[in-house]
C-alpha atoms as a PDB file:
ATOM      1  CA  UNK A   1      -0.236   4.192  24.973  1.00  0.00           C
ATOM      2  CA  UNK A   2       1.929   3.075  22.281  1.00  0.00           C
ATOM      3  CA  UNK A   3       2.292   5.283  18.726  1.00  0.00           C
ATOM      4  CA  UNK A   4       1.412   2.842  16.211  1.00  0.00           C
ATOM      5  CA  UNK A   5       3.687   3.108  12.976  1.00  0.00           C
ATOM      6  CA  UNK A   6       2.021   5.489  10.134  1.00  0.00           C
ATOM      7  CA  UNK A   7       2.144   3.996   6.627  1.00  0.00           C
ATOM      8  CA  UNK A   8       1.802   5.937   3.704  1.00  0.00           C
ATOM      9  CA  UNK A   9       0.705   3.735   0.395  1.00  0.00           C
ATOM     10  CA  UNK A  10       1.053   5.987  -2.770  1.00  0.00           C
ATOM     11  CA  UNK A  11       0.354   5.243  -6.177  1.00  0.00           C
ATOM     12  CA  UNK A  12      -0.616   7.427  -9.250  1.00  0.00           C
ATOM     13  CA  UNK A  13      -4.624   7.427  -9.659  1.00  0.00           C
ATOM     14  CA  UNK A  14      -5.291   6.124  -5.731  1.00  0.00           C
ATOM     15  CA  UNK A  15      -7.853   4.043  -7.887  1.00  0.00           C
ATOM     16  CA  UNK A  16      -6.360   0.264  -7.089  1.00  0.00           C
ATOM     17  CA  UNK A  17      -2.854  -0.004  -6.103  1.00  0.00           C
ATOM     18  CA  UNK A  18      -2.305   1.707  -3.175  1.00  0.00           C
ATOM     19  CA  UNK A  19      -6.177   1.185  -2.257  1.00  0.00           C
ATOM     20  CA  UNK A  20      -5.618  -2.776  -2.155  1.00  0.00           C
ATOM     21  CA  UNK A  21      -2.344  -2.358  -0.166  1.00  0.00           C
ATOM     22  CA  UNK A  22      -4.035  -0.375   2.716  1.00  0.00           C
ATOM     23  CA  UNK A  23      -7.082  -2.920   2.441  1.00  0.00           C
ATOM     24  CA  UNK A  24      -4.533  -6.082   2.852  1.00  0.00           C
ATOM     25  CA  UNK A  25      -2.554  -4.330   5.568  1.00  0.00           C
ATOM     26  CA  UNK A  26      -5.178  -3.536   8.060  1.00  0.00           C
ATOM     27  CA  UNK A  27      -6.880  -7.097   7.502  1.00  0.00           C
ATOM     28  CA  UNK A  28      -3.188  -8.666   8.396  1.00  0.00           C
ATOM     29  CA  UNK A  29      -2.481  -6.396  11.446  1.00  0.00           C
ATOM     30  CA  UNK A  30      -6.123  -5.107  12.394  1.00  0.00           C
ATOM     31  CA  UNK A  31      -4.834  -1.661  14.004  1.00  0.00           C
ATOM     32  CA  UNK A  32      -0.866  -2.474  14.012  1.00  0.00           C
ATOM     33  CA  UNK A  33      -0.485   0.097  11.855  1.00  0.00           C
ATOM     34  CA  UNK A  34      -2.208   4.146  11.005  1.00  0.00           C
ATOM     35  CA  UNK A  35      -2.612   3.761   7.235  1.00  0.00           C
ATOM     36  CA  UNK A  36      -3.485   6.122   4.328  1.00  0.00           C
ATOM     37  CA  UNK A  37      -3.606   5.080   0.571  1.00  0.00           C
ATOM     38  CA  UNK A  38      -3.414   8.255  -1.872  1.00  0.00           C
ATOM     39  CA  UNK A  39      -2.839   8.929  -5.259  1.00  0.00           C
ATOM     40  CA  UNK A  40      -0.600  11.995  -7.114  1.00  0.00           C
ATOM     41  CA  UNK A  41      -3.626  12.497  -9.618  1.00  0.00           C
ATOM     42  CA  UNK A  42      -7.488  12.259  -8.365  1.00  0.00           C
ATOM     43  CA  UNK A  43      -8.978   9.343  -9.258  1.00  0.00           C
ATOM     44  CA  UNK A  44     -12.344   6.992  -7.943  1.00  0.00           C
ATOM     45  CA  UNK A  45     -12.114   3.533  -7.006  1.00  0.00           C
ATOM     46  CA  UNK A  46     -11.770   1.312  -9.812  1.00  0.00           C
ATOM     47  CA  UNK A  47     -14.593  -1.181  -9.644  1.00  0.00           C
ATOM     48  CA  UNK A  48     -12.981  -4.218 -11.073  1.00  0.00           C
ATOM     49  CA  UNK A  49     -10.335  -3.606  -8.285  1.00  0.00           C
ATOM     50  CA  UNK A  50     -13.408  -3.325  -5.629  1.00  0.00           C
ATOM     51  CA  UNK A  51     -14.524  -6.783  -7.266  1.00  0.00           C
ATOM     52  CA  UNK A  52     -11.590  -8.457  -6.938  1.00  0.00           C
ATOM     53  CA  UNK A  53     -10.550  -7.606  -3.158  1.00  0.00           C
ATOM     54  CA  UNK A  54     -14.094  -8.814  -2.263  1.00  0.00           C
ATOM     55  CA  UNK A  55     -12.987 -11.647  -4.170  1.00  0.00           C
ATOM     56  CA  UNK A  56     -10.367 -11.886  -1.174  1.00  0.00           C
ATOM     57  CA  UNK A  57     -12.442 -11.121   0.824  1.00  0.00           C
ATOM     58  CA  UNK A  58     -11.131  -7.633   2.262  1.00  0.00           C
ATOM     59  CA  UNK A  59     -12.677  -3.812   1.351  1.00  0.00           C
ATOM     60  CA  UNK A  60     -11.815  -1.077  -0.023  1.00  0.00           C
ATOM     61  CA  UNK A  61     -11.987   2.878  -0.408  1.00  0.00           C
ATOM     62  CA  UNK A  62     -12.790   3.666   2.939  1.00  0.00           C
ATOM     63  CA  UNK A  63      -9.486   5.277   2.930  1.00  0.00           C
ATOM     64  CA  UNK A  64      -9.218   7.747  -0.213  1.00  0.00           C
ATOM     65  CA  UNK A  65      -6.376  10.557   0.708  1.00  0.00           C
ATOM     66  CA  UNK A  66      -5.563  13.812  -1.629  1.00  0.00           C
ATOM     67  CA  UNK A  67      -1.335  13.444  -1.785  1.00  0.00           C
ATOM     68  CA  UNK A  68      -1.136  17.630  -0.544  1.00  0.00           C
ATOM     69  CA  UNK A  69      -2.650  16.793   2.237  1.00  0.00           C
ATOM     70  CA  UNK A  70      -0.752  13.061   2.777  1.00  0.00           C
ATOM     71  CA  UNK A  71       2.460  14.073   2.674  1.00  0.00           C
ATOM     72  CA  UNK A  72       2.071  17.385   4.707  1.00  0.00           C
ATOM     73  CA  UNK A  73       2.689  14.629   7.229  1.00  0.00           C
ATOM     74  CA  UNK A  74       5.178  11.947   8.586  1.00  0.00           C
ATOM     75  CA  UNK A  75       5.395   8.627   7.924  1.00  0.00           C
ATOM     76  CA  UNK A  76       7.505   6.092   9.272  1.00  0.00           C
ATOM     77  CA  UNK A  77       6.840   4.184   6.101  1.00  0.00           C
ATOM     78  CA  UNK A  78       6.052   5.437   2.527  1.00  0.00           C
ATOM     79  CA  UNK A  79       5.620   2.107   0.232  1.00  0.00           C
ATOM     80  CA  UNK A  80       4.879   3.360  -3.479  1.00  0.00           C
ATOM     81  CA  UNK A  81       3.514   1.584  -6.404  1.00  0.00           C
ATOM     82  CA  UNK A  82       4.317   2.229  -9.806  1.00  0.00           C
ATOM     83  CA  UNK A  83       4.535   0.790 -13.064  1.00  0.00           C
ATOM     84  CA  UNK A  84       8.129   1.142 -14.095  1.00  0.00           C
ATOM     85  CA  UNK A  85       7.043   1.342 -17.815  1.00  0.00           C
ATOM     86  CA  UNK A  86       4.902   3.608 -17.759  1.00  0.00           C
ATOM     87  CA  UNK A  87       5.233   5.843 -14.432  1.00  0.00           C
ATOM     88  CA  UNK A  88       7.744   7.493 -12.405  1.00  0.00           C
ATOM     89  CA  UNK A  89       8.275   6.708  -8.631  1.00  0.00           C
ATOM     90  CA  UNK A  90       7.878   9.939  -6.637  1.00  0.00           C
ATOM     91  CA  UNK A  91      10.939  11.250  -4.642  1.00  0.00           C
ATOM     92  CA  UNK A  92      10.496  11.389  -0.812  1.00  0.00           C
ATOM     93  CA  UNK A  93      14.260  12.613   0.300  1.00  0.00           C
ATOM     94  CA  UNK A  94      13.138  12.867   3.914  1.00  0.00           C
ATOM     95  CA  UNK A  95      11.554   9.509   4.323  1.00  0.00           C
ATOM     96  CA  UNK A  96      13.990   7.076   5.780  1.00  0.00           C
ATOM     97  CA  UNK A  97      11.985   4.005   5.238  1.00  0.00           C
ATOM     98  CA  UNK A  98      10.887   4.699   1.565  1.00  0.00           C
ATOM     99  CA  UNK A  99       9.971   1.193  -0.666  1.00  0.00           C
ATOM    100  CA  UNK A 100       9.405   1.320  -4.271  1.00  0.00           C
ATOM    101  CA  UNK A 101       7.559  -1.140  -5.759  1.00  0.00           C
ATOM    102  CA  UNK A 102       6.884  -1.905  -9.443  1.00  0.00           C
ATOM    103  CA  UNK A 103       3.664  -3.246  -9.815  1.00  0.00           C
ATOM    104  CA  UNK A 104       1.671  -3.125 -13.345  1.00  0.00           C
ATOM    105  CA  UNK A 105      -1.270  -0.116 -13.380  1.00  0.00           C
ATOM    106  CA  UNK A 106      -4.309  -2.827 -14.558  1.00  0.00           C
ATOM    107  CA  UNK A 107      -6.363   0.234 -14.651  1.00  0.00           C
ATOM    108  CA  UNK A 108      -4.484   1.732 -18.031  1.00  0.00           C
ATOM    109  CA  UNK A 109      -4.650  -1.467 -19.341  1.00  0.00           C
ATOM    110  CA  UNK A 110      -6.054  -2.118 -22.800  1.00  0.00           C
ATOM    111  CA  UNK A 111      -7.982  -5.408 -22.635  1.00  0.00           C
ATOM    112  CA  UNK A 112     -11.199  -7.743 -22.787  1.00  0.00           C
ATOM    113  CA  UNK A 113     -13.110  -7.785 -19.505  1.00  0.00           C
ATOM    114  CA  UNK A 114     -11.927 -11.222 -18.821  1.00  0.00           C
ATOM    115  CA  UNK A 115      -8.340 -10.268 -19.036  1.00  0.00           C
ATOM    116  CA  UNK A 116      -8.242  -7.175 -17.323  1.00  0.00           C
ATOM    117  CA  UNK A 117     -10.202  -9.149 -14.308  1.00  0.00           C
ATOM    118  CA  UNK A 118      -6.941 -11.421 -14.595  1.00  0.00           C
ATOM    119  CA  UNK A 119      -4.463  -8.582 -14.792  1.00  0.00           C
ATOM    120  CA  UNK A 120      -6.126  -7.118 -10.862  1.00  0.00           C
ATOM    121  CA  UNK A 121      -6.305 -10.264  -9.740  1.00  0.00           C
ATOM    122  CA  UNK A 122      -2.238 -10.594 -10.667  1.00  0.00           C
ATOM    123  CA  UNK A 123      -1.790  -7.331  -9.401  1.00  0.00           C
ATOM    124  CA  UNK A 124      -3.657  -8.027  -5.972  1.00  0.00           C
ATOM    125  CA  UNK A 125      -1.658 -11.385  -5.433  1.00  0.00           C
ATOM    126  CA  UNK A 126       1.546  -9.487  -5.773  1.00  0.00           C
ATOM    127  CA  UNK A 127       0.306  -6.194  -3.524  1.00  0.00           C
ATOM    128  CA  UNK A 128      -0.467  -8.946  -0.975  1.00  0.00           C
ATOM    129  CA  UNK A 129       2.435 -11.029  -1.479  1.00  0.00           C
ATOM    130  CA  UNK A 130       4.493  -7.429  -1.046  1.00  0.00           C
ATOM    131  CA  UNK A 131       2.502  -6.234   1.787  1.00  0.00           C
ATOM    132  CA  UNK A 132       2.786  -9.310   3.930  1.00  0.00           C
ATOM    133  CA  UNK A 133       6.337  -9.495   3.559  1.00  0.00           C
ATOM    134  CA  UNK A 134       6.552  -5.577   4.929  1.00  0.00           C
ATOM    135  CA  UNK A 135       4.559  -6.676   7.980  1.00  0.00           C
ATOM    136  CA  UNK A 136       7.358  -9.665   8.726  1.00  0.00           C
ATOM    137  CA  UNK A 137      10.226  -7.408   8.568  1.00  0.00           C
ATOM    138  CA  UNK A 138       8.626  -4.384  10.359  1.00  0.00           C
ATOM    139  CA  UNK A 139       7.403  -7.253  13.019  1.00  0.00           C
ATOM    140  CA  UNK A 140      10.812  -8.723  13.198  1.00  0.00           C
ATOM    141  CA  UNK A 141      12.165  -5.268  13.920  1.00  0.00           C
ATOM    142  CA  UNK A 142       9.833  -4.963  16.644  1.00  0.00           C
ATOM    143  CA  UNK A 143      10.867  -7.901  18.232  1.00  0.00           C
ATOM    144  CA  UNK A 144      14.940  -7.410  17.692  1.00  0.00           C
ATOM    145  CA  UNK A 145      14.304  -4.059  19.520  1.00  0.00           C
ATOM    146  CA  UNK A 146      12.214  -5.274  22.618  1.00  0.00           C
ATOM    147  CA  UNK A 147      14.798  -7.796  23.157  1.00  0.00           C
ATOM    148  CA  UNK A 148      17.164  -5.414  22.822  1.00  0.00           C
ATOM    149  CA  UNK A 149      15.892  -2.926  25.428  1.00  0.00           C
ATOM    150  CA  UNK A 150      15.650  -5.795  27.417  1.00  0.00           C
ATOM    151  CA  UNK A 151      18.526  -7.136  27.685  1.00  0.00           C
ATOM    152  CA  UNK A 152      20.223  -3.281  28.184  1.00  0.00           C
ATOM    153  CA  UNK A 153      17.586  -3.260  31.395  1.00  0.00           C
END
């Protein structure tokens, strides 16, 4: 039986960002990858967020992780989400394959409905767009090191 990578998806509140990256990545891989969203503070599901991904047509916050607990274990991948205005990335000096992305908080923002739907929308298209990019390169490892082992056979 093969291990299957462990992903760690962190943002601040747990409440959309790191939630909707967990949700795209196991509806691209189905069970490539072990995955756990959490969040440095508590927070609930947003449910403009929830809206949106159905939108998409994936779910989420089936997942929700307290951060202690998270990071009491390994992960061959920790991707975090943060707004670089407004937050600060946590420090993982362990983790070797450690992504930072900045991605806009749409939960602290100050709008209309309307816009704020727009802002998660934004903010899913871009978690997607980052997320299926990190399944490529992980999948193009992969293959560069099964051909390797092959040819060294």
């Amino acid at each position: 039986m093969e291990k299957k990578p462990k992903v760690l998806f962190l943002s601040t509140g747990n409440s959309t960002r790191s939630q909707i990256a967990e949700g795209f990545l196991h509806t691209m891989t189905d069970d490539h990858f072990a995955t756990v969203s959490a969040g440095i503070e508590s927070g609930g599901l947003d449910p403009v967020g929830a809206e949106v991904m159905e939108e998409a047509g994936v779910e989420i916050g089936q997942h929700v992780e307290d951060v202690s607990q998270a990071i009491k274990e390994h992960f061959g991948y920790v991707i975090t989400f943060y707004d670089a205005a407004r937050e600060r990335s946590p420090t993982f000096p362990f983790t070797v394959n450690l992504m930072r992305r900045s991605v806009a908080d749409p939960v602290r923002m100050a709008a209309s409905a309307g816009e704020k739907k727009e802002m998660f929308r934004r903010v899913r298209d871009e978690i997607r767009d980052c997320v299926s990019g990190f399944v490529s390169d992980v999948i193009q490892k992969e293959r560069e090191q099964t051909e390797q082992a092959r040819t060294l056979r």
